[in-house]
C-alpha atoms as a PDB file:
ATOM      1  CA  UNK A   1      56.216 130.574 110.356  1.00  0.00           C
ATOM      2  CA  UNK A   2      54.310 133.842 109.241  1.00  0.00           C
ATOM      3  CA  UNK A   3      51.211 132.369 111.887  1.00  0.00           C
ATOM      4  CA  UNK A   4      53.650 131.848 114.310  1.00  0.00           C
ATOM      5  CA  UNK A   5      55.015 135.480 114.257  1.00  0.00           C
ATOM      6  CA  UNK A   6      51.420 137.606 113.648  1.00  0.00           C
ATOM      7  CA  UNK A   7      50.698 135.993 116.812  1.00  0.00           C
ATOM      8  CA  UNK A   8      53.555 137.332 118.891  1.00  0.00           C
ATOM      9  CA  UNK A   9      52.877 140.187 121.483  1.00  0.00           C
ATOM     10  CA  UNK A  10      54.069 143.905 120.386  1.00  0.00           C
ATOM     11  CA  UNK A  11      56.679 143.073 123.163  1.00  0.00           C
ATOM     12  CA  UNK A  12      57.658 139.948 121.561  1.00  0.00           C
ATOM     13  CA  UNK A  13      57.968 141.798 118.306  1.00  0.00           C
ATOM     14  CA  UNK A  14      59.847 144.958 119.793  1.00  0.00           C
ATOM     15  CA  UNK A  15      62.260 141.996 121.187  1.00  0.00           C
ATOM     16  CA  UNK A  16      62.648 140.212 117.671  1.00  0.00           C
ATOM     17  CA  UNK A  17      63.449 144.226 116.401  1.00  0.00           C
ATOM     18  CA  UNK A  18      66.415 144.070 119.000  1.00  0.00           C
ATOM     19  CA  UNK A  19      67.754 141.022 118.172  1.00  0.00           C
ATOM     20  CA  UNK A  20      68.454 142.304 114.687  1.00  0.00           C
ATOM     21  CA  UNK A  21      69.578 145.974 116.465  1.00  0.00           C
ATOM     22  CA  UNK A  22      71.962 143.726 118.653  1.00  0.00           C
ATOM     23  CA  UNK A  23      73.705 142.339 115.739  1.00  0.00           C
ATOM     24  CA  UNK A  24      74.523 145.274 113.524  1.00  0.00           C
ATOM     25  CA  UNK A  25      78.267 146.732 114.502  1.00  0.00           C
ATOM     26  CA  UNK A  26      77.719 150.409 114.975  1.00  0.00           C
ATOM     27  CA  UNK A  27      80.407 152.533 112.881  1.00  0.00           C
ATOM     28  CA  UNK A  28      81.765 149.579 110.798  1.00  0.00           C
ATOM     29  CA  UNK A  29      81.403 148.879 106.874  1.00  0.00           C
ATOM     30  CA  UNK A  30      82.667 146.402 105.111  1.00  0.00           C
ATOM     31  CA  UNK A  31      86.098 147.092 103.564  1.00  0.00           C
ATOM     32  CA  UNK A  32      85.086 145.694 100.445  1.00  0.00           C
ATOM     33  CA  UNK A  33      81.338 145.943  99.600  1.00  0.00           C
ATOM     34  CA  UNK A  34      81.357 149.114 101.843  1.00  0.00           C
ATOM     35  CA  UNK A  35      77.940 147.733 103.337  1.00  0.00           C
ATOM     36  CA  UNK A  36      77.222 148.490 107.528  1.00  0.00           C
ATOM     37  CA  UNK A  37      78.104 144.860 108.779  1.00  0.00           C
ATOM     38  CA  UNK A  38      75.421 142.827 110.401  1.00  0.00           C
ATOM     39  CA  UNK A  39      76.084 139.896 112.073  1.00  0.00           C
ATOM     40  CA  UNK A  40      79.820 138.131 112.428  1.00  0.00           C
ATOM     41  CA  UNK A  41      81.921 140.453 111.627  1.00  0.00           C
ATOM     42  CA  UNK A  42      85.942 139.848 110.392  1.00  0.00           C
ATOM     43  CA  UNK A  43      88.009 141.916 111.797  1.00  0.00           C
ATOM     44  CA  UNK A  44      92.065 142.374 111.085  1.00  0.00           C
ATOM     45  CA  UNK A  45      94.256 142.164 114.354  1.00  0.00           C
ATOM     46  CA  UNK A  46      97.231 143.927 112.167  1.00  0.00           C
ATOM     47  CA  UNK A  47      95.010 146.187 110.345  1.00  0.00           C
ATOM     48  CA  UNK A  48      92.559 148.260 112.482  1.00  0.00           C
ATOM     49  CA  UNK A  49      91.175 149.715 109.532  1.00  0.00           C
ATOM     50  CA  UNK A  50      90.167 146.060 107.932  1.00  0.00           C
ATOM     51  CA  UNK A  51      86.594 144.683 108.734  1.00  0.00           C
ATOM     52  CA  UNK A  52      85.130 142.256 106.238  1.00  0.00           C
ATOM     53  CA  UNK A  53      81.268 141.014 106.412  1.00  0.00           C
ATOM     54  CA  UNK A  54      80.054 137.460 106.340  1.00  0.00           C
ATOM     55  CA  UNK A  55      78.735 137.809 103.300  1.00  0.00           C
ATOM     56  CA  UNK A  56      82.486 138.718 101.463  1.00  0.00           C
ATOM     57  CA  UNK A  57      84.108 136.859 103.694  1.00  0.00           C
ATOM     58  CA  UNK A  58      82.536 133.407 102.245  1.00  0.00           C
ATOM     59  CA  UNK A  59      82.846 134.771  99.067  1.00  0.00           C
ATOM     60  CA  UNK A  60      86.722 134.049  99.545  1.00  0.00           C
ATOM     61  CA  UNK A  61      87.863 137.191 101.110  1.00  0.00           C
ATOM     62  CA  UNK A  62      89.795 138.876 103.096  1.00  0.00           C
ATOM     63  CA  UNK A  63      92.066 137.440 100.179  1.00  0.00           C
ATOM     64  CA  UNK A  64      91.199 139.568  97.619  1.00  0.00           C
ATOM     65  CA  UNK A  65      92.232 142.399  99.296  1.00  0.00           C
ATOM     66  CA  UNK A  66      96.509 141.692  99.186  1.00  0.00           C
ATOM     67  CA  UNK A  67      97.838 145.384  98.713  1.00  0.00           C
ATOM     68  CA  UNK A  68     101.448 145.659  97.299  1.00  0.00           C
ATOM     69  CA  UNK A  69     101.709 148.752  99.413  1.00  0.00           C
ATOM     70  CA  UNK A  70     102.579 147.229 102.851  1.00  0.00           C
ATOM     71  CA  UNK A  71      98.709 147.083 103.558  1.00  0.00           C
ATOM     72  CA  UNK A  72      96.558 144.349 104.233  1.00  0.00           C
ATOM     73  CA  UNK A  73      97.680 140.966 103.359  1.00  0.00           C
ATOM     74  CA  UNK A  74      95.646 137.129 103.448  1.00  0.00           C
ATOM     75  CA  UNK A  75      97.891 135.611 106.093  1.00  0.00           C
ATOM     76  CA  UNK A  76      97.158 138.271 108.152  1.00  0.00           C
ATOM     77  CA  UNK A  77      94.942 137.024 111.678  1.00  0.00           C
ATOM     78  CA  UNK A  78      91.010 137.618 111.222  1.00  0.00           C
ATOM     79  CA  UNK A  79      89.065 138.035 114.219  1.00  0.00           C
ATOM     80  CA  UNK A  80      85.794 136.454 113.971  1.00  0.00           C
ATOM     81  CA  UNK A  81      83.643 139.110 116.263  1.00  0.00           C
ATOM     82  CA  UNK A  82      79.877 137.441 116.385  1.00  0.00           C
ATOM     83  CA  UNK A  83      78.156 140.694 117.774  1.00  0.00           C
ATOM     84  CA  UNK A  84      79.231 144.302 118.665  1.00  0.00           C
ATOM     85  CA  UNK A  85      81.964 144.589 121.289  1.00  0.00           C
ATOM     86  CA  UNK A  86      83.759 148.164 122.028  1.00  0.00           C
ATOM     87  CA  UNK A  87      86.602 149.659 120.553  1.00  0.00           C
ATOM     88  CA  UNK A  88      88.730 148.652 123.475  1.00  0.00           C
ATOM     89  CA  UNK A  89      87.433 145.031 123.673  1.00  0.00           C
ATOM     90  CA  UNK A  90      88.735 144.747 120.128  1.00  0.00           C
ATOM     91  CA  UNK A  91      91.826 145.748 120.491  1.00  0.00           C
ATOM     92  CA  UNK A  92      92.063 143.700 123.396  1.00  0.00           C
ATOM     93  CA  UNK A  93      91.718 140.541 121.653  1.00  0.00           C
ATOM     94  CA  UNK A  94      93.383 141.414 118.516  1.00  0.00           C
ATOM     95  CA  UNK A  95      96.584 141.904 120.948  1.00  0.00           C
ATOM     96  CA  UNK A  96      95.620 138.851 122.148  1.00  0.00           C
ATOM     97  CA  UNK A  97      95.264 136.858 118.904  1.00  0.00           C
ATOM     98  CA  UNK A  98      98.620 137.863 117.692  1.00  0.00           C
ATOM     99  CA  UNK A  99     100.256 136.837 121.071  1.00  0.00           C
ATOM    100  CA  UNK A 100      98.169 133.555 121.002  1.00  0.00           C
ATOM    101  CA  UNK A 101      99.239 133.245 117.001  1.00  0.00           C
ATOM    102  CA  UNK A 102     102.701 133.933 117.540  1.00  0.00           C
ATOM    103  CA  UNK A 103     103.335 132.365 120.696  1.00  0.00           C
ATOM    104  CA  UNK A 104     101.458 129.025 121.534  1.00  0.00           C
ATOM    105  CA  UNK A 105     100.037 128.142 118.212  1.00  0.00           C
ATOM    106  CA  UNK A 106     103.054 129.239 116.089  1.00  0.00           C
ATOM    107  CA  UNK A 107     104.563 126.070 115.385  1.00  0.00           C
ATOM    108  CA  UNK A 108     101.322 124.798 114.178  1.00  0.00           C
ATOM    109  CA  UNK A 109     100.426 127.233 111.830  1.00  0.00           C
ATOM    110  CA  UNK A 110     104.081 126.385 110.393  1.00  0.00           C
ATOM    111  CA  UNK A 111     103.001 122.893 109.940  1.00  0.00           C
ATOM    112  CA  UNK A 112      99.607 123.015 109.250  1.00  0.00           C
ATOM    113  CA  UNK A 113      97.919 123.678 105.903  1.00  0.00           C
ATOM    114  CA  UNK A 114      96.524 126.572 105.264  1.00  0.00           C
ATOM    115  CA  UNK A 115      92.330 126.978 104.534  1.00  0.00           C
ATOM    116  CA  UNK A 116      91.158 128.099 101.242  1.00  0.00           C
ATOM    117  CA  UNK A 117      89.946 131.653 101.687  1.00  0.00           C
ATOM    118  CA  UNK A 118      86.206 131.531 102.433  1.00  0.00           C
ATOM    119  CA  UNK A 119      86.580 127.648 103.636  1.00  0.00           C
ATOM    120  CA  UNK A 120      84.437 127.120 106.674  1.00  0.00           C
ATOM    121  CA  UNK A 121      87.477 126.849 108.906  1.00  0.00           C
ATOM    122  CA  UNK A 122      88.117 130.034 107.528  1.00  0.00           C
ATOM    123  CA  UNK A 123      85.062 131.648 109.470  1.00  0.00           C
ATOM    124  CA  UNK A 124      86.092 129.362 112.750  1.00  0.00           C
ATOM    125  CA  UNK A 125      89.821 129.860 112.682  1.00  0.00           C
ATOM    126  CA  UNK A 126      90.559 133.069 115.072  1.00  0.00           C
ATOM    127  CA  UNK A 127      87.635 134.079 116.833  1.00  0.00           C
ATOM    128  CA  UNK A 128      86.806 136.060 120.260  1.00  0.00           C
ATOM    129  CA  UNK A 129      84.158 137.186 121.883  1.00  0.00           C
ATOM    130  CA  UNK A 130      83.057 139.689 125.106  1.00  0.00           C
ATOM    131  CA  UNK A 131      80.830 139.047 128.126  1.00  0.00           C
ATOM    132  CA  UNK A 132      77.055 140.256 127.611  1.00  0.00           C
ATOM    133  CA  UNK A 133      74.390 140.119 130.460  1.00  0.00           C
ATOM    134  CA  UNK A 134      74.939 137.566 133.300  1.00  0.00           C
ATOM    135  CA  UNK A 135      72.466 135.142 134.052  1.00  0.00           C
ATOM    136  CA  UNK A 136      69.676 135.775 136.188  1.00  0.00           C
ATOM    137  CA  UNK A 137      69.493 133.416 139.319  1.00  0.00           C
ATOM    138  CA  UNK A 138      65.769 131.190 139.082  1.00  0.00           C
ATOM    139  CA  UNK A 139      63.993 129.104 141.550  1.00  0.00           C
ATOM    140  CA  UNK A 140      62.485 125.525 141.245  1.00  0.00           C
ATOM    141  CA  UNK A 141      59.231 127.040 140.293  1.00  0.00           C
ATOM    142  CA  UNK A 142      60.363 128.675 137.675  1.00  0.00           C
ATOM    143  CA  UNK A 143      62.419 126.617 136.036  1.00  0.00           C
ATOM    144  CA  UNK A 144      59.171 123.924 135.663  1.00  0.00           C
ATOM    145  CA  UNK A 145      58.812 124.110 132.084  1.00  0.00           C
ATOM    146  CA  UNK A 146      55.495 121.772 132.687  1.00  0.00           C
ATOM    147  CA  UNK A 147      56.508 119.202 130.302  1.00  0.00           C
ATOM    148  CA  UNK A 148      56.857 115.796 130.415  1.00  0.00           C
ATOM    149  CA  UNK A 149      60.148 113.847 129.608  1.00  0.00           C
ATOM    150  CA  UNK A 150      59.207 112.138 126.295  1.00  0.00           C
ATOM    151  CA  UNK A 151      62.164 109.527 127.629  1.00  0.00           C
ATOM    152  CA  UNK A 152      61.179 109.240 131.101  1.00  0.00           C
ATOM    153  CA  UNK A 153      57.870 110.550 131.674  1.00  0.00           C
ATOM    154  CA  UNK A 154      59.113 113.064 134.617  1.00  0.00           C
ATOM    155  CA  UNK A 155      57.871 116.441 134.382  1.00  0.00           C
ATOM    156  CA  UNK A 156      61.284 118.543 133.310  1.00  0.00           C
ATOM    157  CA  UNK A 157      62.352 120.989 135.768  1.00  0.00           C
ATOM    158  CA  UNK A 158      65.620 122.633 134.331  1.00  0.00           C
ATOM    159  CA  UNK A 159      67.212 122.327 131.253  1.00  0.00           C
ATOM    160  CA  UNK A 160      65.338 120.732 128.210  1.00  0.00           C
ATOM    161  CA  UNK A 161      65.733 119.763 124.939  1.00  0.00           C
ATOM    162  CA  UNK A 162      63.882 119.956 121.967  1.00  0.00           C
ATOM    163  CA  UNK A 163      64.489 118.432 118.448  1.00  0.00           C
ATOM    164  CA  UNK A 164      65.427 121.375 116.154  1.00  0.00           C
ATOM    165  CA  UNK A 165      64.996 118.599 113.001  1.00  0.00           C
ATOM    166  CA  UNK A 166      61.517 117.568 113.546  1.00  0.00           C
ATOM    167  CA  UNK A 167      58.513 119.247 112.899  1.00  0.00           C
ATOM    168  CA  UNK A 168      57.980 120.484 115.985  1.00  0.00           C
ATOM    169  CA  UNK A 169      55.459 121.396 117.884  1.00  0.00           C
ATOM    170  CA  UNK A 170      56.570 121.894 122.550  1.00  0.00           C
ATOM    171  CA  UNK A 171      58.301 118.231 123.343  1.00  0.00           C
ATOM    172  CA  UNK A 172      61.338 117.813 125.106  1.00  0.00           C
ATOM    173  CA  UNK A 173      63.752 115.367 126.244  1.00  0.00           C
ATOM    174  CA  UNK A 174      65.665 115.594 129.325  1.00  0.00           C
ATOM    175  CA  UNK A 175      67.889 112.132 129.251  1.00  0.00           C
ATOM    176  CA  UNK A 176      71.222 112.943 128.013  1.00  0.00           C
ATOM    177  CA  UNK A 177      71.009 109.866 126.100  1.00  0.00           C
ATOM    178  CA  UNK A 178      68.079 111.221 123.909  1.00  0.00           C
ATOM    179  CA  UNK A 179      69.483 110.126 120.736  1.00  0.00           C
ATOM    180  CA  UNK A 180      68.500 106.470 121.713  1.00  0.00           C
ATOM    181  CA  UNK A 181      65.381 107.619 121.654  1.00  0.00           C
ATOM    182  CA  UNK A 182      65.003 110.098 118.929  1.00  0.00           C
ATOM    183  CA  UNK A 183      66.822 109.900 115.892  1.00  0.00           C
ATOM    184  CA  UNK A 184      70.486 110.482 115.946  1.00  0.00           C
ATOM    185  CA  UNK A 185      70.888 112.284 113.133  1.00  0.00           C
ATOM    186  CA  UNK A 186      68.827 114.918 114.376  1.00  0.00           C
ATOM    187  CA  UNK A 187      70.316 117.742 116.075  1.00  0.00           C
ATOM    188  CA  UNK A 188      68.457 119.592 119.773  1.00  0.00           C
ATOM    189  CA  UNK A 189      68.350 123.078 120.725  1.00  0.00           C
ATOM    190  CA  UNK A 190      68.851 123.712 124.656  1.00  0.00           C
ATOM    191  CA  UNK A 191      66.481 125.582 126.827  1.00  0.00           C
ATOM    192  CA  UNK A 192      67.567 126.799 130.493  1.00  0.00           C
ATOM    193  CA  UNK A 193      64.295 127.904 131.582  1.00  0.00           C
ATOM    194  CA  UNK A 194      60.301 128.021 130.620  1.00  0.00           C
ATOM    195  CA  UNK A 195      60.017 129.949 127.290  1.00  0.00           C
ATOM    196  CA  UNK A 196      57.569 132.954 126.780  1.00  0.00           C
ATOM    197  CA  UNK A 197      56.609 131.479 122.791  1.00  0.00           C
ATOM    198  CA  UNK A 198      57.225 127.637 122.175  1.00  0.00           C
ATOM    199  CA  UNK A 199      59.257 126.433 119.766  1.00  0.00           C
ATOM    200  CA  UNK A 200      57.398 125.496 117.011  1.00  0.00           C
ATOM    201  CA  UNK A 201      57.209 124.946 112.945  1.00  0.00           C
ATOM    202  CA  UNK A 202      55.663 122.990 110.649  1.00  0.00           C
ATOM    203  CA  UNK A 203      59.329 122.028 108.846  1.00  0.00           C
ATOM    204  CA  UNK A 204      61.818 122.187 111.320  1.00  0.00           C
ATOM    205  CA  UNK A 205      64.024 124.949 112.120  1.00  0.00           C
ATOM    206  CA  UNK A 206      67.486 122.819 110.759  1.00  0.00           C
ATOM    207  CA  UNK A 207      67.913 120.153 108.205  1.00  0.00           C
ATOM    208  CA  UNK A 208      70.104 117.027 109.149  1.00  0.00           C
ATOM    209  CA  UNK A 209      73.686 118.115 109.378  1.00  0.00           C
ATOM    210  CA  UNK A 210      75.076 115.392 111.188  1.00  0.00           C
ATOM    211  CA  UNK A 211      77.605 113.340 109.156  1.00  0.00           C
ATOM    212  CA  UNK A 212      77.305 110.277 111.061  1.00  0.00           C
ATOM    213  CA  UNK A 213      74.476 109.721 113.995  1.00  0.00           C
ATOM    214  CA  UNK A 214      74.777 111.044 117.378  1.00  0.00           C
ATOM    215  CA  UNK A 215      76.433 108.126 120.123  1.00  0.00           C
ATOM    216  CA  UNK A 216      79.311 106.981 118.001  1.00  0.00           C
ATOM    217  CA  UNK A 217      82.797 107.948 117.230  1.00  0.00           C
ATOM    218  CA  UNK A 218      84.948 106.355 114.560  1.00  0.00           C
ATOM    219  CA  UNK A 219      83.164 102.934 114.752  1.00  0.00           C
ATOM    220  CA  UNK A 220      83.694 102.831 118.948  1.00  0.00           C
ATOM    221  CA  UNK A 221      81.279 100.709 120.193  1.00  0.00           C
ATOM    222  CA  UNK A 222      78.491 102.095 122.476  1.00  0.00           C
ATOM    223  CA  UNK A 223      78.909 102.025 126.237  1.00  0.00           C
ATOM    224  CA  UNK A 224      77.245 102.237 129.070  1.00  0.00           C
ATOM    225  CA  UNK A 225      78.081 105.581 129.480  1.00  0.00           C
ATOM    226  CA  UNK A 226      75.904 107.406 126.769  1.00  0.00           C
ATOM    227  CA  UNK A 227      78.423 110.512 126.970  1.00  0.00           C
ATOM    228  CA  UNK A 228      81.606 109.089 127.069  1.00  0.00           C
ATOM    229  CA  UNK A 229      81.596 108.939 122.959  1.00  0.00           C
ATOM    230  CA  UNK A 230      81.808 113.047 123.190  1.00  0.00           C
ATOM    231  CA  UNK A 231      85.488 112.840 124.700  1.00  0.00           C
ATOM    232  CA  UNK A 232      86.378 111.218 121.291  1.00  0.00           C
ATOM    233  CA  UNK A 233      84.464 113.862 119.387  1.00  0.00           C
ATOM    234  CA  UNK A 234      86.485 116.401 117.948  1.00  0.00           C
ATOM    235  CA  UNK A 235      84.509 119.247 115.176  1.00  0.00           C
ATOM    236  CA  UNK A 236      88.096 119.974 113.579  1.00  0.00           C
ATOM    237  CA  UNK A 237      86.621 123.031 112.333  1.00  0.00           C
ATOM    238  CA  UNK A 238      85.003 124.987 114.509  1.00  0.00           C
ATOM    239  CA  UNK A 239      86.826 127.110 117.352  1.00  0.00           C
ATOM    240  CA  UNK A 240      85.511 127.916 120.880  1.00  0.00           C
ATOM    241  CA  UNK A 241      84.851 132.071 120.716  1.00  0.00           C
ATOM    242  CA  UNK A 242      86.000 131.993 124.561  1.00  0.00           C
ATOM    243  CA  UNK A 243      88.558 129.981 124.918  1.00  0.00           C
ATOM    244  CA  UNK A 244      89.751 129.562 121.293  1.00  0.00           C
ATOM    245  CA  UNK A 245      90.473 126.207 121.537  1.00  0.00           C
ATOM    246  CA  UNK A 246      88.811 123.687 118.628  1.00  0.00           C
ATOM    247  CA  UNK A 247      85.926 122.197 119.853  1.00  0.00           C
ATOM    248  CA  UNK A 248      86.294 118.685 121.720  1.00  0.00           C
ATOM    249  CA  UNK A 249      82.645 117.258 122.805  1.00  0.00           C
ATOM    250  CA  UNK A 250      79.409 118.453 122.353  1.00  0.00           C
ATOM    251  CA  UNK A 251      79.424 122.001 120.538  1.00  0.00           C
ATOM    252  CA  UNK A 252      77.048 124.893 121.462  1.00  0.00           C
ATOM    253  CA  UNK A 253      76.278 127.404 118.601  1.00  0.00           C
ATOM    254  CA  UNK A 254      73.769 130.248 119.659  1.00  0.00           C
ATOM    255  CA  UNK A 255      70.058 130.313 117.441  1.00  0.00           C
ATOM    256  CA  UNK A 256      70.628 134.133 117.333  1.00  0.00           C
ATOM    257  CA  UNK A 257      74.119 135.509 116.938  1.00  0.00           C
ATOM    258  CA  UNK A 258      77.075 133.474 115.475  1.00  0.00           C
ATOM    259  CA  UNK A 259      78.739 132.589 118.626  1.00  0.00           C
ATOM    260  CA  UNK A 260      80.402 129.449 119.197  1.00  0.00           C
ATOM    261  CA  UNK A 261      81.035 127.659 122.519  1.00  0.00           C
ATOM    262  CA  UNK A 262      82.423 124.315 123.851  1.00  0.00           C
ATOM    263  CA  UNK A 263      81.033 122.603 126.546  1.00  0.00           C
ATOM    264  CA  UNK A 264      83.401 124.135 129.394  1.00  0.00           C
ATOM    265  CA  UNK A 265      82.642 127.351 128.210  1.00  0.00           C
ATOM    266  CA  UNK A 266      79.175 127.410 127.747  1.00  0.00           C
ATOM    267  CA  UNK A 267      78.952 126.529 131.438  1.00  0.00           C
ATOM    268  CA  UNK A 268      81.220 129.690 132.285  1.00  0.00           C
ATOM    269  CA  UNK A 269      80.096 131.798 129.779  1.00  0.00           C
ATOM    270  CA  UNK A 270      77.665 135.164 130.454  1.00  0.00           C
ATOM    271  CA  UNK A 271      75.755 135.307 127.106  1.00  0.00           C
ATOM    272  CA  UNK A 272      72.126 136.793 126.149  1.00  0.00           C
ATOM    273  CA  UNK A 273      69.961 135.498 128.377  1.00  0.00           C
ATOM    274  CA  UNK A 274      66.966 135.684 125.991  1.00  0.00           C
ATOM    275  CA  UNK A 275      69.469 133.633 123.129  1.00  0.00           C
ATOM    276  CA  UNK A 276      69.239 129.474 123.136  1.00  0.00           C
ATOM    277  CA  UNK A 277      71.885 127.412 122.078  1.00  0.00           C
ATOM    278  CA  UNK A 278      71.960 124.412 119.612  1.00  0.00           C
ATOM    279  CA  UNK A 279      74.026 121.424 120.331  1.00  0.00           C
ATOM    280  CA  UNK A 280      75.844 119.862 117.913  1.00  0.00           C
ATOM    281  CA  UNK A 281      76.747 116.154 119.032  1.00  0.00           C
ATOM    282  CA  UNK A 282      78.114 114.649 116.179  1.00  0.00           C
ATOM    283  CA  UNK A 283      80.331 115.321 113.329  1.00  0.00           C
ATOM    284  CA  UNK A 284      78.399 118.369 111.125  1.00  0.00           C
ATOM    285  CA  UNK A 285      78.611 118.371 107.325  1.00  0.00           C
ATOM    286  CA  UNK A 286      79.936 121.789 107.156  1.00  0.00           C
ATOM    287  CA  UNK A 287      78.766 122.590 103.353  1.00  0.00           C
ATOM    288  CA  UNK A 288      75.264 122.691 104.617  1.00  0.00           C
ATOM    289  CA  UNK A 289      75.993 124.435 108.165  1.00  0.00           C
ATOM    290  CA  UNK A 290      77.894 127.085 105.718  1.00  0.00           C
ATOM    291  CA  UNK A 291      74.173 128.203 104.263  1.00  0.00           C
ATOM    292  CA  UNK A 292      73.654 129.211 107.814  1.00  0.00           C
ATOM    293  CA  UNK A 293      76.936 131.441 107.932  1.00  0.00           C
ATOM    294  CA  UNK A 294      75.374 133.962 106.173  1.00  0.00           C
ATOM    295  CA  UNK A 295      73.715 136.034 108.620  1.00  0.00           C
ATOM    296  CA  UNK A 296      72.794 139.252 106.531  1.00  0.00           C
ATOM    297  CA  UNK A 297      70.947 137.120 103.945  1.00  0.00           C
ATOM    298  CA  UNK A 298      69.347 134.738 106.098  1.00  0.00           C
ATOM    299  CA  UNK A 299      67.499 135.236 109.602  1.00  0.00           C
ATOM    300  CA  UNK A 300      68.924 133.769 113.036  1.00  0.00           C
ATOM    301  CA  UNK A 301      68.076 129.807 113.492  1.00  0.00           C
ATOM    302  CA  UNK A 302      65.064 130.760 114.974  1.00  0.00           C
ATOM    303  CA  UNK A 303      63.332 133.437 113.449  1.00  0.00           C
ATOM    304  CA  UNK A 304      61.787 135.439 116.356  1.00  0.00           C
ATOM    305  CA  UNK A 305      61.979 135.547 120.109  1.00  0.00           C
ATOM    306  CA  UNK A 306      61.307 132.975 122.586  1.00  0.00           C
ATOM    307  CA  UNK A 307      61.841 135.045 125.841  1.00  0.00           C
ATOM    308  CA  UNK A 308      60.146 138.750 125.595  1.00  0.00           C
END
């Protein structure tokens, strides 16, 4: 990967530098290692005061911190914030969160067990998010990424996908049905438009994480339609960070910031324009998509820019 990034332009690299700008949250330290926080952030919707970073939070708090003073306390509703939003935005959600917590989700919470602190569904179970640039309207031209289908053979104008498993040098797929094709345990990133530095490394940018391969559901036989499985597909836990439903179908998780989206919302959603998503189409074993939780140790999916 070092060849890869002494090759980018000083643009390229000043856009790489902004990435990891983008994802610090100015003003806020961890309540527990006192550390700026970079990347998700946890934030309390009772206690304004309380912000925990990824790195504690997996660690197994906000827990830790009960106070026998009235303060902060483990049941209380963490916020999962993936990059810097305003004060206001905050405290828009966290009024939010508690009305969604005590309202239409309160007789589940009654009911349902309760995550260990630091669990995955820990980092997925209250999130929110605000809007960031729209999307920039492109023409046919521009959205030729002058590639060839390796399913179909028809040059790809649009949306592609490219294996984020493999070893990859620029391929792309753009049949739907691409894990009949490619191996289904593999998981794809999704690109809109033409990108400014192809994706490429000589080990892959993700390990396997599916539990089962792509196209099948609980032993469901295959159909003729190669999406229909996704209606069946449910990732119990991971939440949408617009919506905050769990996530039913494929599941979008951006390569740069730790934002989570389901299908609906990805198509509605104004994120970074410069950020790619991967999609997760099959049941993920979530003790190796936890190593990539922790975004102050580790760099985004992919580890410099692919728009400048």
């Amino acid at each position: 990967m070092r060849n890869v990034v002494s090759l980018l332009s000083n643009s390229c690299l000043s856009s790489l530098t902004a990435i990891f700008v983008a994802m610090k949250h100015p003003g806020v330290k961890c309540a527990h290692c006192l550390q700026d926080i970079l990347g998700a952030r946890f934030h309390c919707a009772i206690c304004d005061s309380i912000d925990i970073c990824s790195n504690c939070e997996s660690a197994g708090l906000p827990g830790n911190l009960d106070s026998s003073d009235e303060g902060h306390k483990s049941s209380h509703i963490m916020i999962k914030i993936p990059y810097p939003l305003e004060t206001t935005e905050v405290q828009t959600a966290s009024r939010r969160a508690i009305h969604l917590w005590t309202g239409r989700d309160a007789a589940h919470v009654l009911t349902a067990s309760r995550s260990k602190p630091g669990s995955v569904y820990s980092s997925y179970a209250q999130t929110v998010v605000g809007s960031r640039h729209a999307r920039s309207a492109l023409d046919g031209e521009s959205l030729n990424h002058r590639l060839s289908c390796k399913g179909c053979n028809q040059t790809i104008i649009g949306t592609r996908y490219q294996c984020a498993t493999c070893p990859s040098s620029p391929t792309a797929y753009s049949l739907q049905k691409s894990y009949t094709i490619h191996d289904p345990m593999h998981s794809f990133f999704k690109i809109p438009r033409p990108v400014n530095v192809q994706l490429e490394s000589p080990s892959g940018f993700l390990p396997k994480l599916y539990k089962v391969p792509a196209g099948s559901v609980g032993g469901l036989a295959p159909n003729a339609d190669p999406q229909e499985y996704l209606y069946h597909l449910v990732h119990s836990t991971a939440l949408c960070d617009r919506c905050m439903e769990r996530i039913q179908g494929a599941w979008y998780r951006c390569a740069y910031c730790a934002k989570d989206l389901c299908g609906e919302c990805e198509s509605l959603d104004t994120h970074d324009e410069t950020h790619i998503f991967v999609v997760f189409k099959a049941s993920v074993r979530f003790p190796r998509f936890a190593n990539l939780e922790n975004t102050d140790d580790s760099p985004p999916i992919i580890p410099f820019p692919v728009y400048c």
